[in-house]
PDB file of N, CA and C in Angstrom:
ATOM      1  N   UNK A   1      -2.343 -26.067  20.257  1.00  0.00           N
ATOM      2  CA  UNK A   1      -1.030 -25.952  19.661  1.00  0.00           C
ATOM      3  C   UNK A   1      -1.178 -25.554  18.188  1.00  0.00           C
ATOM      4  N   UNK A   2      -0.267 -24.749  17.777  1.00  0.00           N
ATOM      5  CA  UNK A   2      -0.480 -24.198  16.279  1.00  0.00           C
ATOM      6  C   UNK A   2       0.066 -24.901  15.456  1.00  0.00           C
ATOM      7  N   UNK A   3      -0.584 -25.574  14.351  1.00  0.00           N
ATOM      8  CA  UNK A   3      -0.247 -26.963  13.452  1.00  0.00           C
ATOM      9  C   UNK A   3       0.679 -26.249  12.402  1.00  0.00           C
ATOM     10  N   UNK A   4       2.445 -25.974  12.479  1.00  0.00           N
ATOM     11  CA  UNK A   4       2.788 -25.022  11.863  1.00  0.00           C
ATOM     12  C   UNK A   4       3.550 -25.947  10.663  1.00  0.00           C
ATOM     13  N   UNK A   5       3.205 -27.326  10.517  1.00  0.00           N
ATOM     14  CA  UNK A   5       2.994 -28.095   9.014  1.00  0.00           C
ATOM     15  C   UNK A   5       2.117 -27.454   8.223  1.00  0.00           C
ATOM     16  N   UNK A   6       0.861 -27.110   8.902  1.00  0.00           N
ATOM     17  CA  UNK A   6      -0.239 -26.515   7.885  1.00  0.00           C
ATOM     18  C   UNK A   6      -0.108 -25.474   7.029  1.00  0.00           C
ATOM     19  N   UNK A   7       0.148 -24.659   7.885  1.00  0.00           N
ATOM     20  CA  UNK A   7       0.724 -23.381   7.686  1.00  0.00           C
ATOM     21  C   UNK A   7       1.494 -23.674   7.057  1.00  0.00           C
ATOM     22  N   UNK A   8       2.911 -24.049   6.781  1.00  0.00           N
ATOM     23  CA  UNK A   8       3.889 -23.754   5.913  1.00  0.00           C
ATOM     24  C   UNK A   8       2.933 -24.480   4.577  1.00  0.00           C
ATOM     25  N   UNK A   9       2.058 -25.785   4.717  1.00  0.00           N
ATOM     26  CA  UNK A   9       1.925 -26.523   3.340  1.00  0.00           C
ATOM     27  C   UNK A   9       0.545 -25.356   2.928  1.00  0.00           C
ATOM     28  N   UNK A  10       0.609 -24.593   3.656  1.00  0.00           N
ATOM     29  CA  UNK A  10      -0.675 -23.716   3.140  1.00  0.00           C
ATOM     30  C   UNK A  10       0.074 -22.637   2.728  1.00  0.00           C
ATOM     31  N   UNK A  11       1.411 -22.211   3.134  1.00  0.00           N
ATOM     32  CA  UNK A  11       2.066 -21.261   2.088  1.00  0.00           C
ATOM     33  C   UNK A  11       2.602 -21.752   1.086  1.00  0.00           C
ATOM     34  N   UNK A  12       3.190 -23.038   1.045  1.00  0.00           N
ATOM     35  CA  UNK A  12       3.526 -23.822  -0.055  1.00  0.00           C
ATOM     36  C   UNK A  12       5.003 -23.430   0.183  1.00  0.00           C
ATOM     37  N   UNK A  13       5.429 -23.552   1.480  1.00  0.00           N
ATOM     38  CA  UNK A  13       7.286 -23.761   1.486  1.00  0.00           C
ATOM     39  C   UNK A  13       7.214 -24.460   2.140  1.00  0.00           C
ATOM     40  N   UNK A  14       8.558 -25.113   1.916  1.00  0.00           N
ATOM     41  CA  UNK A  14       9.036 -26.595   3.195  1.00  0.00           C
ATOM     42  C   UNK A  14      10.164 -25.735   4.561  1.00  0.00           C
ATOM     43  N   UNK A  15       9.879 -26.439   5.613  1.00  0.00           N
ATOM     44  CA  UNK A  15      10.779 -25.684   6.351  1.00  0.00           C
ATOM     45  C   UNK A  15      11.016 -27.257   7.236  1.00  0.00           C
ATOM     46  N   UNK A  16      12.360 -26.880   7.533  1.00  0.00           N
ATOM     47  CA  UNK A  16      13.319 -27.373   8.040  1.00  0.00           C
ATOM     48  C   UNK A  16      13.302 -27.104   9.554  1.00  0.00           C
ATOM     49  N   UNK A  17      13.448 -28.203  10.478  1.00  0.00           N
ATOM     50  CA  UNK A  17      12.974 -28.638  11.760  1.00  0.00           C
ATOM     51  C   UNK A  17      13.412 -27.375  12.579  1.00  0.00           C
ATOM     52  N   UNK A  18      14.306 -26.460  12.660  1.00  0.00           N
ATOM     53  CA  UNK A  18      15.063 -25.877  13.261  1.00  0.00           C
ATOM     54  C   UNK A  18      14.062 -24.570  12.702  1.00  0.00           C
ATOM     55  N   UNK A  19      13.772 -24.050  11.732  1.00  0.00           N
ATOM     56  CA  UNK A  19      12.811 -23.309  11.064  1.00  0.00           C
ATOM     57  C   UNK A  19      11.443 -23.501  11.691  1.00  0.00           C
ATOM     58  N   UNK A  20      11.492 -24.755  12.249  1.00  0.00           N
ATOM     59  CA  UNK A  20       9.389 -24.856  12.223  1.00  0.00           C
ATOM     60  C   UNK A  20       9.760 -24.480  13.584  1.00  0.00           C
ATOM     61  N   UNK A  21      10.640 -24.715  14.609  1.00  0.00           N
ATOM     62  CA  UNK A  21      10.766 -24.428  16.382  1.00  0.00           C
ATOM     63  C   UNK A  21      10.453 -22.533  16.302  1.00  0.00           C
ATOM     64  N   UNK A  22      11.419 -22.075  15.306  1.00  0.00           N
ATOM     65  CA  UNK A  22      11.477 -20.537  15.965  1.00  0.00           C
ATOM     66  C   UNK A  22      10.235 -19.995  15.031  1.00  0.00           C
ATOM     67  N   UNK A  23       9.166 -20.541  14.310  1.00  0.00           N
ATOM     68  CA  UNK A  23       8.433 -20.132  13.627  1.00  0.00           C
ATOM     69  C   UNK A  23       7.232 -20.357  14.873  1.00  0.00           C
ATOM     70  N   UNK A  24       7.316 -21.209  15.308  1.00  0.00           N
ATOM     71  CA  UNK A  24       6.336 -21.654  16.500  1.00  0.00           C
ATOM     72  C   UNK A  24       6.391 -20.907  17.768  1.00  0.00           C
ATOM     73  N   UNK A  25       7.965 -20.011  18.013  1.00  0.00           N
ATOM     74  CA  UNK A  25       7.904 -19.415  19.016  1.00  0.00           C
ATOM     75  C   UNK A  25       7.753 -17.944  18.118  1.00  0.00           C
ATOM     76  N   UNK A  26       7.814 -17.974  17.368  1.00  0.00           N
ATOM     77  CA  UNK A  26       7.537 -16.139  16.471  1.00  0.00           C
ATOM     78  C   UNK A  26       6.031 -16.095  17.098  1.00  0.00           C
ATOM     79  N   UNK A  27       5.138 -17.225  16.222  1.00  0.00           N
ATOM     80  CA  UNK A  27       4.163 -17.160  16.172  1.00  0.00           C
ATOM     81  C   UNK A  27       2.763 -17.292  17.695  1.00  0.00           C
ATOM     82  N   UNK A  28       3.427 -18.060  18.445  1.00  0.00           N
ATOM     83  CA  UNK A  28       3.191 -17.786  20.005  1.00  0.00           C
ATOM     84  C   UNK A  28       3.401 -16.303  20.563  1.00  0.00           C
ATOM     85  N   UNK A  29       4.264 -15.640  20.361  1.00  0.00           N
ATOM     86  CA  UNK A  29       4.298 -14.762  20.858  1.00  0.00           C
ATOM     87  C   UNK A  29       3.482 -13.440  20.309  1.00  0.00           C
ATOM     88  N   UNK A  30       3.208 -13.679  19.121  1.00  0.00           N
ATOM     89  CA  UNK A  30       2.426 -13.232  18.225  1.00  0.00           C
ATOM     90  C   UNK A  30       0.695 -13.515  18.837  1.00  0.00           C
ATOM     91  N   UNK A  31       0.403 -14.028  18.991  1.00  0.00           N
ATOM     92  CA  UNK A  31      -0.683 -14.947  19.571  1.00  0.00           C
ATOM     93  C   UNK A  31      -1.101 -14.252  21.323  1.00  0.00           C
ATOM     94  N   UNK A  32       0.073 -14.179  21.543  1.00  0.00           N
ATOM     95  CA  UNK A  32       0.292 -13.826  23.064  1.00  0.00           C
ATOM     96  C   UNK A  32       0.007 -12.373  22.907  1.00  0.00           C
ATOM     97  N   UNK A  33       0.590 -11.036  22.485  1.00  0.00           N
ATOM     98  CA  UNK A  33      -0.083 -10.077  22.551  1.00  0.00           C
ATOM     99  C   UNK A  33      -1.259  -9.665  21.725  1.00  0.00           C
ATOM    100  N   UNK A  34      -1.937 -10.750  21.203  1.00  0.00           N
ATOM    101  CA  UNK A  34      -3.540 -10.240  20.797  1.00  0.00           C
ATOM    102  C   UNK A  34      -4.183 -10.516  21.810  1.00  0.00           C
ATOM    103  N   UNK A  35      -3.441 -11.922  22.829  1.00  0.00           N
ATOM    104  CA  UNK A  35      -4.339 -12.062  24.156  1.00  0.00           C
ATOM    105  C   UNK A  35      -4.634 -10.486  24.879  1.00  0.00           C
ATOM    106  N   UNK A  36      -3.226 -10.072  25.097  1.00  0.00           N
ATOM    107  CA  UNK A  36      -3.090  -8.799  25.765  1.00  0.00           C
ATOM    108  C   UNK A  36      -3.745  -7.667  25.143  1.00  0.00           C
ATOM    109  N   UNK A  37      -3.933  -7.341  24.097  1.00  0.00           N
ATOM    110  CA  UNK A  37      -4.774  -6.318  23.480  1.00  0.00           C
ATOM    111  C   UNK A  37      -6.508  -6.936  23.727  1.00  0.00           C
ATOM    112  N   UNK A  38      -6.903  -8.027  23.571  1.00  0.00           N
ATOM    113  CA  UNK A  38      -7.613  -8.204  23.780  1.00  0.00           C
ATOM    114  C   UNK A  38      -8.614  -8.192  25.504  1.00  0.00           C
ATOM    115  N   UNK A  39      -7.719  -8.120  26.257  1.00  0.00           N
ATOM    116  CA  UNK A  39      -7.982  -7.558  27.304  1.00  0.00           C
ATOM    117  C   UNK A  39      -7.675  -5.622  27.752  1.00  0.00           C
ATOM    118  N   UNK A  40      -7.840  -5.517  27.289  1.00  0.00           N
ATOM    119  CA  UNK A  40      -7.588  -3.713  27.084  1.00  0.00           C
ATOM    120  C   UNK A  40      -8.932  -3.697  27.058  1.00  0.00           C
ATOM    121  N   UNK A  41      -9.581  -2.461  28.261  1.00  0.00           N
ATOM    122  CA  UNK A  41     -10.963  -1.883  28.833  1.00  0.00           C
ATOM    123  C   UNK A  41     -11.004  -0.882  27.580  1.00  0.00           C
ATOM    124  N   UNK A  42     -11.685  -0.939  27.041  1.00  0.00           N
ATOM    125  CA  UNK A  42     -12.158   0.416  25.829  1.00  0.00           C
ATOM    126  C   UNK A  42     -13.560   1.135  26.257  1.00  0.00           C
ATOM    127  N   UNK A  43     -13.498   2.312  26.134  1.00  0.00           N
ATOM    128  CA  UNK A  43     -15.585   2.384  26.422  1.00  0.00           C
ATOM    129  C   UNK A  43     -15.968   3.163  24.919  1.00  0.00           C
ATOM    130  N   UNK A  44     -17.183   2.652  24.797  1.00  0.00           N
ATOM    131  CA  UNK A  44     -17.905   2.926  23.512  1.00  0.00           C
ATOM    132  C   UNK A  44     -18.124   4.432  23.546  1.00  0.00           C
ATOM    133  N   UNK A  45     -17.652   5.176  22.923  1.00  0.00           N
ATOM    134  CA  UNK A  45     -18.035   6.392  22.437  1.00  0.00           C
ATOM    135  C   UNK A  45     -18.607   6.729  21.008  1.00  0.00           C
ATOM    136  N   UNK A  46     -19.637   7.523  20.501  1.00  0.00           N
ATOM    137  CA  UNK A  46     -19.936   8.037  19.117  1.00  0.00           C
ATOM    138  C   UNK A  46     -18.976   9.046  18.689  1.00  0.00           C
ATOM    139  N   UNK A  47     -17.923   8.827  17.569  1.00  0.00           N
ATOM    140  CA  UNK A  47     -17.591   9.636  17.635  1.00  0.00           C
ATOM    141  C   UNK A  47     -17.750  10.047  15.885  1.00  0.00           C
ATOM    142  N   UNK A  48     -17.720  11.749  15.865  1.00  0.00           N
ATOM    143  CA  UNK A  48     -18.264  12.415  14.197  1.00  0.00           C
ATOM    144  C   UNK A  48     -16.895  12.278  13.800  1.00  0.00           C
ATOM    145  N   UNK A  49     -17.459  12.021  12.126  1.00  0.00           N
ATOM    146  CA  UNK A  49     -16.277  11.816  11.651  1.00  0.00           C
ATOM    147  C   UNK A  49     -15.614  13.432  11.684  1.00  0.00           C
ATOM    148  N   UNK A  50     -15.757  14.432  12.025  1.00  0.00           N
ATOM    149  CA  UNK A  50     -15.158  15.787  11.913  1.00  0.00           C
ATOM    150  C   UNK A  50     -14.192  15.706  12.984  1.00  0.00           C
ATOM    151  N   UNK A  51     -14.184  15.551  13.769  1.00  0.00           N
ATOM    152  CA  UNK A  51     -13.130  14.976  14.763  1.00  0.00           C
ATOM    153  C   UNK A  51     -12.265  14.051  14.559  1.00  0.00           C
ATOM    154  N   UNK A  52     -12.285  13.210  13.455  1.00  0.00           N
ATOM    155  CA  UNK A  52     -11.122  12.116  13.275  1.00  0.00           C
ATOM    156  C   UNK A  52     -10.704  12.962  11.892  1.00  0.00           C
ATOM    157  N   UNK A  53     -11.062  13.587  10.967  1.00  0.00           N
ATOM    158  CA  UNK A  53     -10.525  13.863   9.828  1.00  0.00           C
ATOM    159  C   UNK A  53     -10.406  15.674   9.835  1.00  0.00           C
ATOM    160  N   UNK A  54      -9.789  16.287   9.132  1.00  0.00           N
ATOM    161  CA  UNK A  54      -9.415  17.327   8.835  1.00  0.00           C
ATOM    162  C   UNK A  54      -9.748  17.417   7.084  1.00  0.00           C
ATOM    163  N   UNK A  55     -11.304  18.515   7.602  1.00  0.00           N
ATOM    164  CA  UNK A  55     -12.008  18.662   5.950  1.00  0.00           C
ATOM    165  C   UNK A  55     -11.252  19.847   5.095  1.00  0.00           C
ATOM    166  N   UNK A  56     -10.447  20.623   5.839  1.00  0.00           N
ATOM    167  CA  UNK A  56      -9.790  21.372   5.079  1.00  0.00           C
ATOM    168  C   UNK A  56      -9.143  21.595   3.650  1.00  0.00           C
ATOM    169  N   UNK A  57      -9.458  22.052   2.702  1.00  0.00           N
ATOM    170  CA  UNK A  57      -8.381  21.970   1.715  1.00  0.00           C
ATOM    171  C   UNK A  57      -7.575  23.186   1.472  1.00  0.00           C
ATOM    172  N   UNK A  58      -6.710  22.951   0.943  1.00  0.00           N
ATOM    173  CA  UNK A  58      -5.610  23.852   0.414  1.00  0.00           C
ATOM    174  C   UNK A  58      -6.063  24.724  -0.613  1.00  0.00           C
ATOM    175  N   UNK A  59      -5.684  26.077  -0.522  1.00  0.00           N
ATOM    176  CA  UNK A  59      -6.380  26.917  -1.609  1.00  0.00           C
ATOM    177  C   UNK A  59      -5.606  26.541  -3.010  1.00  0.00           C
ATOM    178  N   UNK A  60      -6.093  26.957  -4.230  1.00  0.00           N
ATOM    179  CA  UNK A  60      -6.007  26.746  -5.511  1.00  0.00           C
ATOM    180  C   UNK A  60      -5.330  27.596  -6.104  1.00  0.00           C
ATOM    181  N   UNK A  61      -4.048  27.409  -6.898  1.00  0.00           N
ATOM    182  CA  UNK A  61      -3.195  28.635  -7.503  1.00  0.00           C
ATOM    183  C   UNK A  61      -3.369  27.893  -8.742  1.00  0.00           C
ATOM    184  N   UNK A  62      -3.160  29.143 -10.029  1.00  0.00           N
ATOM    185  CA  UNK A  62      -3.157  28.675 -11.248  1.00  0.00           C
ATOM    186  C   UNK A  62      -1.587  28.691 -11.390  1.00  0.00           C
ATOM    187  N   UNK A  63      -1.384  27.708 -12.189  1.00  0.00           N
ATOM    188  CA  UNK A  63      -0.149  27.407 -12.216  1.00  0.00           C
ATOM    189  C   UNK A  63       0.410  27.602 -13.643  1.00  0.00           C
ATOM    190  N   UNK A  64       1.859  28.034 -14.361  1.00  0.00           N
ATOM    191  CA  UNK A  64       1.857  28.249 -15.576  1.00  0.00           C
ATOM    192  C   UNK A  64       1.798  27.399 -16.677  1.00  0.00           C
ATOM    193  N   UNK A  65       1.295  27.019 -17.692  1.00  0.00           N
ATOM    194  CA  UNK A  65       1.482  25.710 -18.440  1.00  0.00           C
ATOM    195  C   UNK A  65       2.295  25.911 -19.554  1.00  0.00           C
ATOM    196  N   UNK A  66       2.361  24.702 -20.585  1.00  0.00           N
ATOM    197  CA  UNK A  66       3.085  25.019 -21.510  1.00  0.00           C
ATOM    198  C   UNK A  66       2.637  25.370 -22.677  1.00  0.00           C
ATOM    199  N   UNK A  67       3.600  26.057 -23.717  1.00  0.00           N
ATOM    200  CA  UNK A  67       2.745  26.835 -25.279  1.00  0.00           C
ATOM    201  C   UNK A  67       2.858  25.519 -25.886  1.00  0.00           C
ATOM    202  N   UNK A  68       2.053  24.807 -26.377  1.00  0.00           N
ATOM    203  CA  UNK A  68       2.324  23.784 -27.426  1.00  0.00           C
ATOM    204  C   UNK A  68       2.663  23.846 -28.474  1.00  0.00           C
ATOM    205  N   UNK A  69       2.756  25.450 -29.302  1.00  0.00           N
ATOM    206  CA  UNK A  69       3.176  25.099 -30.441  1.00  0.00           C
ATOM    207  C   UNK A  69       4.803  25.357 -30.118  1.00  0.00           C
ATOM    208  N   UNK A  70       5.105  25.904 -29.266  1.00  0.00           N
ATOM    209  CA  UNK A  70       6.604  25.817 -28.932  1.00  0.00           C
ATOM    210  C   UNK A  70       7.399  24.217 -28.771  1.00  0.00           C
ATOM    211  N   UNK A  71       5.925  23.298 -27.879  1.00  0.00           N
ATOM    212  CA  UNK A  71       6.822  22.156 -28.005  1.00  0.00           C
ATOM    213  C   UNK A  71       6.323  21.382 -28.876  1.00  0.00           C
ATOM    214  N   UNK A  72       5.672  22.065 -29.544  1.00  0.00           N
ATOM    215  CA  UNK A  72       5.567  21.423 -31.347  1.00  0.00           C
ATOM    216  C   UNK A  72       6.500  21.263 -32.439  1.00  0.00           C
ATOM    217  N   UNK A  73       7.308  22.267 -32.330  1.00  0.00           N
ATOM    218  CA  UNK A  73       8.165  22.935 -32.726  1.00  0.00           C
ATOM    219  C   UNK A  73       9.453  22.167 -32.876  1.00  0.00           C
ATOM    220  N   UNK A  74       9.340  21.818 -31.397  1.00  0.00           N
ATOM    221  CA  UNK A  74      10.894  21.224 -30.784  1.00  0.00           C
ATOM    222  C   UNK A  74      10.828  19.798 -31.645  1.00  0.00           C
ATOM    223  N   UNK A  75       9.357  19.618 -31.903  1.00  0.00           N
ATOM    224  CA  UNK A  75       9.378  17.594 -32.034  1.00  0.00           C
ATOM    225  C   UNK A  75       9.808  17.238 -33.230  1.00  0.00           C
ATOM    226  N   UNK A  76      10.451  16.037 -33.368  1.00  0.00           N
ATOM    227  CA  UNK A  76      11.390  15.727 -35.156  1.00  0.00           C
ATOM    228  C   UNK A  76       9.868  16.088 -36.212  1.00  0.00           C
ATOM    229  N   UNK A  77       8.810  14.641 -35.504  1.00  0.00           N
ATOM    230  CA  UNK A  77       8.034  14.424 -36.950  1.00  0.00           C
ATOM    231  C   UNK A  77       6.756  15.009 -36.016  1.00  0.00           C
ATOM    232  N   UNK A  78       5.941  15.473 -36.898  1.00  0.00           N
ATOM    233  CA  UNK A  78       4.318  15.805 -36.510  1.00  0.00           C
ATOM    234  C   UNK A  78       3.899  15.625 -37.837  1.00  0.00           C
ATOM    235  N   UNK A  79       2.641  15.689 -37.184  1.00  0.00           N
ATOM    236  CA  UNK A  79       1.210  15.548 -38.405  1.00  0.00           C
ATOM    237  C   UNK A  79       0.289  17.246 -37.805  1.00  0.00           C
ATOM    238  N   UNK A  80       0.197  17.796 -38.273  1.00  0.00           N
ATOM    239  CA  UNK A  80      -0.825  19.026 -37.514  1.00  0.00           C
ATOM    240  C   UNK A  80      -0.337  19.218 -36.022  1.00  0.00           C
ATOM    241  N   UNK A  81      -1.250  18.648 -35.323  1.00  0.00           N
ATOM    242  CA  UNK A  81      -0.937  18.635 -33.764  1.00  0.00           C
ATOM    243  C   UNK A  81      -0.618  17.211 -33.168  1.00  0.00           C
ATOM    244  N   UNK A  82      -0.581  16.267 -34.176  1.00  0.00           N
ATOM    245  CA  UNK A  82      -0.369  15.070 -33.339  1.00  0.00           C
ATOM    246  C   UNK A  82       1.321  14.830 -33.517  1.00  0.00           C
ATOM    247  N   UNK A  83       1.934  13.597 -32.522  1.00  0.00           N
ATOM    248  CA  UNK A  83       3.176  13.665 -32.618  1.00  0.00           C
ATOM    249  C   UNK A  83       3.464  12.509 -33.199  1.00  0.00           C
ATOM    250  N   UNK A  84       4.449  11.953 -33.896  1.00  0.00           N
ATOM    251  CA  UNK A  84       4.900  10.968 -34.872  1.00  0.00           C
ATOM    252  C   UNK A  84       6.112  10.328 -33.441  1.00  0.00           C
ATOM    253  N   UNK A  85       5.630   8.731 -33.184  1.00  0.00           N
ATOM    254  CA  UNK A  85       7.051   8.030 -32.602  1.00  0.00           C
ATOM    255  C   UNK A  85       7.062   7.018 -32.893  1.00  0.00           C
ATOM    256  N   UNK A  86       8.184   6.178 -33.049  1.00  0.00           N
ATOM    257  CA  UNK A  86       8.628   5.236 -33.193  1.00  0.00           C
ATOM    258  C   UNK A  86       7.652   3.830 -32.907  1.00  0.00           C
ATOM    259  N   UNK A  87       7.299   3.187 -34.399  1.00  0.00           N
ATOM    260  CA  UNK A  87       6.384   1.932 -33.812  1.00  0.00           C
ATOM    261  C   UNK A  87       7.229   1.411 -32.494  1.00  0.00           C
ATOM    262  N   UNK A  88       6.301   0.819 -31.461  1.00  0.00           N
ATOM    263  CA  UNK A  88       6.727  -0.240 -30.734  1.00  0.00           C
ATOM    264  C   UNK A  88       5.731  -1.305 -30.284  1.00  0.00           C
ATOM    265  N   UNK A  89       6.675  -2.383 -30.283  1.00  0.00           N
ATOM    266  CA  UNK A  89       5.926  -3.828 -29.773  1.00  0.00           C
ATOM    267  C   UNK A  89       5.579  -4.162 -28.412  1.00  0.00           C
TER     268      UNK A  89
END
């Protein structure tokens, strides 16, 4: 039987009698299909990882960037190239 006092004092909430019943049947049933997965026939195969993943990449475009002294320009305060903002805490 699943000690579902533990559990809750091991999550550190209190639950209420009506709470611990449907937590006990969540959790049974929960319980119940790992039985069922756990009976599932699998057979051992090797398999390469080239078959589970797709090594492909996407080709490379240069993309346009920005002129900095244009958005140098735009900014209230600078020093040379650096930008001046507002202390913050």
């Amino acid at each position: 039987m699943i000690e579902i006092e533990k559990i809750a004092w091991l999550a550190r909430i209190k639950l209420e009698e009506k709470e611990k019943e449907e937590l006990f049947k969540d959790i049974s049933k929960i319980l119940e299909m790992f039985k069922k997965i756990q009976e599932v026939k699998i057979e051992e195969k090797d398999i390469d990882s080239d078959e589970i993943f797709d090594f492909s990449f996407r080709e490379e475009t240069i993309a346009e960037t920005f002129d900095n002294e244009k958005i140098l320009k735009n900014f209230p305060k600078r020093d040379e190239n650096l930008l001046e903002v507002p202390k913050t805490l």
